[in-house]
PDB file of N, CA and C in Angstrom:
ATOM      1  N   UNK A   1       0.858  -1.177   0.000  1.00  0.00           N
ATOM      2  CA  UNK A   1       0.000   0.000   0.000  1.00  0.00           C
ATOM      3  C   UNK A   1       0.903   1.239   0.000  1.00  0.00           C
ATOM      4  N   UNK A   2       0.926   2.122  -1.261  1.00  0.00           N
ATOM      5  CA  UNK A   2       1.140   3.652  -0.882  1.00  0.00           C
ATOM      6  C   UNK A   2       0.969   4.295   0.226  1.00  0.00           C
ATOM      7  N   UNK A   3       2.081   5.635   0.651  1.00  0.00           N
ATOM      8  CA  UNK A   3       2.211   6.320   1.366  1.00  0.00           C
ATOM      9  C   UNK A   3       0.704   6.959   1.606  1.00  0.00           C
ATOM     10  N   UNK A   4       0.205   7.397  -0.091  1.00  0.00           N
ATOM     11  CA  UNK A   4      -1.108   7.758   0.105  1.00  0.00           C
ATOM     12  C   UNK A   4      -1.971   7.165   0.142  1.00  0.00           C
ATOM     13  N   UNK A   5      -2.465   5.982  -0.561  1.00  0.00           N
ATOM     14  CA  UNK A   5      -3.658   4.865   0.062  1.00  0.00           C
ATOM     15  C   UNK A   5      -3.519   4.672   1.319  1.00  0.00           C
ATOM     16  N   UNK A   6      -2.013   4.155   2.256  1.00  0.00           N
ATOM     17  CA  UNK A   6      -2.405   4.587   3.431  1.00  0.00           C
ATOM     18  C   UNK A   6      -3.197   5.670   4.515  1.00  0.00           C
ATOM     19  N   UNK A   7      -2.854   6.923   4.040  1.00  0.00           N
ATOM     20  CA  UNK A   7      -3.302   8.233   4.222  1.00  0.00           C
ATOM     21  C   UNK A   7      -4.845   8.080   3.876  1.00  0.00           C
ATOM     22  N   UNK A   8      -4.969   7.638   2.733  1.00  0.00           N
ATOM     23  CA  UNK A   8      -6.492   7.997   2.714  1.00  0.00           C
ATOM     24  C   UNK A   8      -7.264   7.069   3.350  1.00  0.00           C
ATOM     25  N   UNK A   9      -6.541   5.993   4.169  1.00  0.00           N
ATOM     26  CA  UNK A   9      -6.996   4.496   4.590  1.00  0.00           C
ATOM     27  C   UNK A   9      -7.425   5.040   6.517  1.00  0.00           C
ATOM     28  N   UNK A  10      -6.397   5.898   6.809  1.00  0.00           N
ATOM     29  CA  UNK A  10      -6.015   6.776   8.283  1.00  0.00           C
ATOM     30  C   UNK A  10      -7.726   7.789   8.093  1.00  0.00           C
ATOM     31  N   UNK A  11      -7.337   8.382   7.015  1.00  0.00           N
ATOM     32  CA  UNK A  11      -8.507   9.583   7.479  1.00  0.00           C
ATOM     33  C   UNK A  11     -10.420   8.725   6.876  1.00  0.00           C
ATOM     34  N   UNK A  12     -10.239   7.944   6.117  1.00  0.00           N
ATOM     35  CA  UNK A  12     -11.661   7.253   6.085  1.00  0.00           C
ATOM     36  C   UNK A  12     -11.992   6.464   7.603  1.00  0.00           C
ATOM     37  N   UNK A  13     -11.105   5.685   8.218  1.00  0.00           N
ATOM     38  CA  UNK A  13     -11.197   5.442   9.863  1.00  0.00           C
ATOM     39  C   UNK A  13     -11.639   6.156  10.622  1.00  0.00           C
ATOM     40  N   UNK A  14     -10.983   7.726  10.708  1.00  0.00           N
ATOM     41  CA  UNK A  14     -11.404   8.948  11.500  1.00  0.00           C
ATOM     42  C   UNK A  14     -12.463   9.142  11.205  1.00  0.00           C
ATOM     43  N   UNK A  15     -12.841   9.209  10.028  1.00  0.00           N
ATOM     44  CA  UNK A  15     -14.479   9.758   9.531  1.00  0.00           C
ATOM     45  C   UNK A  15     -14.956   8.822  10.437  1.00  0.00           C
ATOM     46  N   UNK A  16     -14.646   7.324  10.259  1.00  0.00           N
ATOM     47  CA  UNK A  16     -15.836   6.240  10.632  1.00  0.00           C
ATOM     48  C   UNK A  16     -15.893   6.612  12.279  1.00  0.00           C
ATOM     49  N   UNK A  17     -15.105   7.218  12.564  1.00  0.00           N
ATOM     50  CA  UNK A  17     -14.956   7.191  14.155  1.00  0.00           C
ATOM     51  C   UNK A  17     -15.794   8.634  14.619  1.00  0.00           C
ATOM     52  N   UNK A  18     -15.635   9.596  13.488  1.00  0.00           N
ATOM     53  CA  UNK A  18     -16.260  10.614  13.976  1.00  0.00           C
ATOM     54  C   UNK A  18     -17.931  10.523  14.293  1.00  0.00           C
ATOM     55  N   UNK A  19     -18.310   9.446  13.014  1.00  0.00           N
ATOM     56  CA  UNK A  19     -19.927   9.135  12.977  1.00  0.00           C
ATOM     57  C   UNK A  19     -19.920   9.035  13.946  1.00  0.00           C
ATOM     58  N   UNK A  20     -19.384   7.853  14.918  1.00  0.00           N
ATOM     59  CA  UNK A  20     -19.737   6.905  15.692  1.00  0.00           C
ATOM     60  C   UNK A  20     -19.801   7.849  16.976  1.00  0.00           C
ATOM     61  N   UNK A  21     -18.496   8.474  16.981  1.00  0.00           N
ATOM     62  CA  UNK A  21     -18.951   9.411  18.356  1.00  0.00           C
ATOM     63  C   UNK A  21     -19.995  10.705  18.190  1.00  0.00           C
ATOM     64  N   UNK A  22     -20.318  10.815  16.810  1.00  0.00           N
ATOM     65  CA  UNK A  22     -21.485  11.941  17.137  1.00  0.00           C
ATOM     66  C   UNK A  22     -22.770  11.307  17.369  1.00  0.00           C
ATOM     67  N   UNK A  23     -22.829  10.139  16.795  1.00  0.00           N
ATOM     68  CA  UNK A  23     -24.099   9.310  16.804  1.00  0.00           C
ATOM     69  C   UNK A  23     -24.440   9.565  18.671  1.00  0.00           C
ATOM     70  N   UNK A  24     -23.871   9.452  19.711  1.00  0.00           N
ATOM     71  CA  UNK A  24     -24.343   8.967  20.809  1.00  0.00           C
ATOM     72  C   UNK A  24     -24.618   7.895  21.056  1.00  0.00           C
ATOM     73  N   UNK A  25     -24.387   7.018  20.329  1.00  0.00           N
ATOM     74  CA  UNK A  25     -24.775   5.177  20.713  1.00  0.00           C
ATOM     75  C   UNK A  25     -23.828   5.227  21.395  1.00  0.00           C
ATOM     76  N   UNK A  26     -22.747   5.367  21.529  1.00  0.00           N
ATOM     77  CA  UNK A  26     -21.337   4.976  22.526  1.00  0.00           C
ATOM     78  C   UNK A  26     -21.105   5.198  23.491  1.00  0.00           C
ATOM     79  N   UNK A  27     -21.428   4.117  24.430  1.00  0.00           N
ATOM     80  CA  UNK A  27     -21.300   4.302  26.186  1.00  0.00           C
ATOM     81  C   UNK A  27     -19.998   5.320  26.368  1.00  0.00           C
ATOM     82  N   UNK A  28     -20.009   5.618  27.658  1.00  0.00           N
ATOM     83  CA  UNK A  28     -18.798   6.777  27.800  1.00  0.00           C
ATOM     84  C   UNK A  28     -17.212   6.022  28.028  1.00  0.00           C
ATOM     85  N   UNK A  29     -17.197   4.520  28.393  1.00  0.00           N
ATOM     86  CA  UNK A  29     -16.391   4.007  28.427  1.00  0.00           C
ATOM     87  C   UNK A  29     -15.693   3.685  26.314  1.00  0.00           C
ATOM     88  N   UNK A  30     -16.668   3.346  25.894  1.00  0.00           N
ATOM     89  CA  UNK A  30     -16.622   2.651  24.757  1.00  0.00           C
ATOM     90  C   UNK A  30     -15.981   4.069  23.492  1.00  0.00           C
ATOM     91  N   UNK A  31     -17.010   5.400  24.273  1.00  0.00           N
ATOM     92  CA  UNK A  31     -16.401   6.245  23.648  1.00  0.00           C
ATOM     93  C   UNK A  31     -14.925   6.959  24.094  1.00  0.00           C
ATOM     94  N   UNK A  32     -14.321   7.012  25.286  1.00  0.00           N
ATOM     95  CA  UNK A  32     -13.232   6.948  25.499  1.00  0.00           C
ATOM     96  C   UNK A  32     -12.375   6.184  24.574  1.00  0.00           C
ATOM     97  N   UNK A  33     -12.321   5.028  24.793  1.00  0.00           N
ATOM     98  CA  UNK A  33     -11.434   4.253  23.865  1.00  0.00           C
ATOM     99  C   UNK A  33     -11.589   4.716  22.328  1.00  0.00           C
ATOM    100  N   UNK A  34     -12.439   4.877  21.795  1.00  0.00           N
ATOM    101  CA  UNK A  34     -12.725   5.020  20.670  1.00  0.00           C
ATOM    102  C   UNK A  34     -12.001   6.915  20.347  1.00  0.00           C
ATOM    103  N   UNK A  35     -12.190   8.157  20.928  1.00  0.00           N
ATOM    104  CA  UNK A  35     -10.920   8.896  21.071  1.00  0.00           C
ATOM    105  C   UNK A  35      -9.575   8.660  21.309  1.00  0.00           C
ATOM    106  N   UNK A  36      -8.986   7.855  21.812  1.00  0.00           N
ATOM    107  CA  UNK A  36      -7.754   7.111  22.158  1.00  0.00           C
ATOM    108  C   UNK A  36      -7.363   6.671  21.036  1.00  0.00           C
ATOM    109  N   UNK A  37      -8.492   5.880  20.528  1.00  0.00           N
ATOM    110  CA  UNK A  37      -7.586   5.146  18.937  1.00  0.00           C
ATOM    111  C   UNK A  37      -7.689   6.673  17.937  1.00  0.00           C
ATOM    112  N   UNK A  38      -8.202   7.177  18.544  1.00  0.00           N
ATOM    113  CA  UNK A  38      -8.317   8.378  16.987  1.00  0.00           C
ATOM    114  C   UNK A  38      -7.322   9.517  17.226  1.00  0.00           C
ATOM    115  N   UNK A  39      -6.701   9.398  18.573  1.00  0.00           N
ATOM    116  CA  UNK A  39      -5.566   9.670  18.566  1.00  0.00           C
ATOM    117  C   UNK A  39      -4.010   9.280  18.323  1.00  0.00           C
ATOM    118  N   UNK A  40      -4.121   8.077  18.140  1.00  0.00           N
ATOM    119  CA  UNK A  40      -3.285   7.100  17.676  1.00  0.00           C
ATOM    120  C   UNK A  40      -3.169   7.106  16.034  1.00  0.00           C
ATOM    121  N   UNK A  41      -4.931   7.061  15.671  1.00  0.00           N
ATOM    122  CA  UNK A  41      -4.471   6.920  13.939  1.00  0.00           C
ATOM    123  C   UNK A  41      -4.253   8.447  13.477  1.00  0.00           C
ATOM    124  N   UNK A  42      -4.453   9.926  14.340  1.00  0.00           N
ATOM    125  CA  UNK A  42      -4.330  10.908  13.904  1.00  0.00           C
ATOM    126  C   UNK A  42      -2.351  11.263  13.683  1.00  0.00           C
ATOM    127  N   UNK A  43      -1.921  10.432  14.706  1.00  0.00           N
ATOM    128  CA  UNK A  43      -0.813  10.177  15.119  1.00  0.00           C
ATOM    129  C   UNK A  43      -0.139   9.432  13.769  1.00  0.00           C
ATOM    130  N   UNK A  44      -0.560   8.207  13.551  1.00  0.00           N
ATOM    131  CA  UNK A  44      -0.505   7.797  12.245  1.00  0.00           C
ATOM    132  C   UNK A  44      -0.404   8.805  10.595  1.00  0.00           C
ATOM    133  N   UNK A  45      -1.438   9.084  10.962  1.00  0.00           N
ATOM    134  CA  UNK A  45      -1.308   9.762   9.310  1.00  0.00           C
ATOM    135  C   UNK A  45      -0.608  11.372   9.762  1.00  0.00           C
ATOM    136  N   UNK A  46      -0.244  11.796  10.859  1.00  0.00           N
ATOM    137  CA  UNK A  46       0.742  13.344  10.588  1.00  0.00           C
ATOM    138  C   UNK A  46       2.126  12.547  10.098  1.00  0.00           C
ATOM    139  N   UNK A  47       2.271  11.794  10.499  1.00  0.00           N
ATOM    140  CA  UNK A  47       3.815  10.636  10.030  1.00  0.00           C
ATOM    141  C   UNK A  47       3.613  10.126   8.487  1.00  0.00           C
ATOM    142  N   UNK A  48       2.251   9.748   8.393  1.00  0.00           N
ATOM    143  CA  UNK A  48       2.145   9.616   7.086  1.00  0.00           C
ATOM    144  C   UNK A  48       2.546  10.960   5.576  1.00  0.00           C
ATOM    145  N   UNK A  49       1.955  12.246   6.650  1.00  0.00           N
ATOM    146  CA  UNK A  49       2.031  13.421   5.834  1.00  0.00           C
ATOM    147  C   UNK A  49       3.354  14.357   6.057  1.00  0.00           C
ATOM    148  N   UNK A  50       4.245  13.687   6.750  1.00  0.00           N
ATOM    149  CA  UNK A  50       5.378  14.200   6.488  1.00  0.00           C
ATOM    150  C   UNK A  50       6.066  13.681   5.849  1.00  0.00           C
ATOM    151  N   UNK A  51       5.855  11.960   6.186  1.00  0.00           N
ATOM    152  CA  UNK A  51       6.616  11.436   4.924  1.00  0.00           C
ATOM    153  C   UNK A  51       6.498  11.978   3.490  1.00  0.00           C
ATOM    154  N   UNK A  52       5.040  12.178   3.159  1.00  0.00           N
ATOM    155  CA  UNK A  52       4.973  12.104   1.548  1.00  0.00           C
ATOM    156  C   UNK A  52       5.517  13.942   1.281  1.00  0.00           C
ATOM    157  N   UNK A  53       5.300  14.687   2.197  1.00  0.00           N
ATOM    158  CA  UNK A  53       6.108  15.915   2.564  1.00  0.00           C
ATOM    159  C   UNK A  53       7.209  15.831   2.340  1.00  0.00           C
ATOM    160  N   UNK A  54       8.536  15.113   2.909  1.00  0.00           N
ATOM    161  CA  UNK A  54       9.898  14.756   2.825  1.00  0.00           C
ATOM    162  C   UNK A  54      10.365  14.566   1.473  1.00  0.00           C
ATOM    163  N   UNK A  55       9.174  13.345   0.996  1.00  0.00           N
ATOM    164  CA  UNK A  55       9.453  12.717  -0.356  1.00  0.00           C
ATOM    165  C   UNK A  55       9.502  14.106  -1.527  1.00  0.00           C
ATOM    166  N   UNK A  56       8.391  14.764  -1.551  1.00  0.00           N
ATOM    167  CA  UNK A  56       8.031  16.103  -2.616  1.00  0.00           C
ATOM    168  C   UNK A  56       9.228  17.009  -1.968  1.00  0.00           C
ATOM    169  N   UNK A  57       9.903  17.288  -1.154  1.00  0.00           N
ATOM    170  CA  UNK A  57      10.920  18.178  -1.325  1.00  0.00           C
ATOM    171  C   UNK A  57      12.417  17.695  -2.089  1.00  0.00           C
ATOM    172  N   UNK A  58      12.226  16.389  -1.680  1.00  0.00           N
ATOM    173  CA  UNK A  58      13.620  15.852  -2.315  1.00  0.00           C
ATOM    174  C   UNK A  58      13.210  15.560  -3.904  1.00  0.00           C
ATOM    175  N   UNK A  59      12.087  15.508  -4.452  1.00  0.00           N
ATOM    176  CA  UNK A  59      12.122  15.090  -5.825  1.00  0.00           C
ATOM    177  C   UNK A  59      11.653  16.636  -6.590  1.00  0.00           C
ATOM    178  N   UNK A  60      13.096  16.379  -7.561  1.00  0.00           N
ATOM    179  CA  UNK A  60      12.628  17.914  -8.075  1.00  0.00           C
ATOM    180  C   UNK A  60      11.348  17.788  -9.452  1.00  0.00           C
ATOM    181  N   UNK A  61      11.314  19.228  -9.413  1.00  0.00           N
ATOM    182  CA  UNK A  61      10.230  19.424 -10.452  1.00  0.00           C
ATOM    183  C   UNK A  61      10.227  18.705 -11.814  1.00  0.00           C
ATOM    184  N   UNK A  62       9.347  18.543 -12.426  1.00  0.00           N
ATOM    185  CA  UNK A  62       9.674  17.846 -13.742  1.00  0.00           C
ATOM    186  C   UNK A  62      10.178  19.082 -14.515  1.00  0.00           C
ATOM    187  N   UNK A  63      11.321  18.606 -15.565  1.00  0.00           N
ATOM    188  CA  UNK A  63      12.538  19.599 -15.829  1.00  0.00           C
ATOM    189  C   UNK A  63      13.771  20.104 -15.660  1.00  0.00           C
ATOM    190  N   UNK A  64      13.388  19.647 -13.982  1.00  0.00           N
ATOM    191  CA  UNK A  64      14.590  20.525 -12.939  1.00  0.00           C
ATOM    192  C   UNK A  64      15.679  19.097 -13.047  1.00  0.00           C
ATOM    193  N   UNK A  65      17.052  19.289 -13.051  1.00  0.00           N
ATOM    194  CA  UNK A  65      17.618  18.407 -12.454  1.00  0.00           C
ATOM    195  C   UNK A  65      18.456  19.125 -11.493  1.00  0.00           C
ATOM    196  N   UNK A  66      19.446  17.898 -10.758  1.00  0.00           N
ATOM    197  CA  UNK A  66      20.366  18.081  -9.861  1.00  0.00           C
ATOM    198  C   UNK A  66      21.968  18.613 -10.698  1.00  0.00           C
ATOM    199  N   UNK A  67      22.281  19.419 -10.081  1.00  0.00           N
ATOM    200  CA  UNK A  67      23.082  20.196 -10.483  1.00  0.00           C
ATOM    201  C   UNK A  67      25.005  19.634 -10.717  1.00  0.00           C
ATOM    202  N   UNK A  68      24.704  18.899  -9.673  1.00  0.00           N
ATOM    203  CA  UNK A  68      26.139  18.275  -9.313  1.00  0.00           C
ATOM    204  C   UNK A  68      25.784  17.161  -9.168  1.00  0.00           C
TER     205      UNK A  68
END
């Protein structure tokens, strides 16, 4: 899986997590945990978005090359 299919794999989770905690079905225990992991996968994909960040600074423009 891509840097970005991962990424888009991180933030479709969050969505699913956001339903779930706006819904109110989620006991207060159940919804605890369920913030916990969405801090974990938010945790996940900023690592994800620096990577692909890192990657686009080191690859130059189409055209551009390296000089030396």
């Amino acid at each position: 899986m891509s840097s970005v299919e991962h990424l888009e794999d991180l933030i479709a989770r969050l969505e699913r997590a956001a339903e779930q905690l706006r819904s109110g079905e989620l006991s207060a225990d159940a919804a605890a945990t369920m913030v916990e992991d969405c801090a974990a996968l938010a945790t996940q994909a900023a690592a994800e978005l620096e990577q692909l960040a890192r990657a686009e600074i080191f690859t130059p423009a189409p055209g551009q090359d390296t000089l030396l």
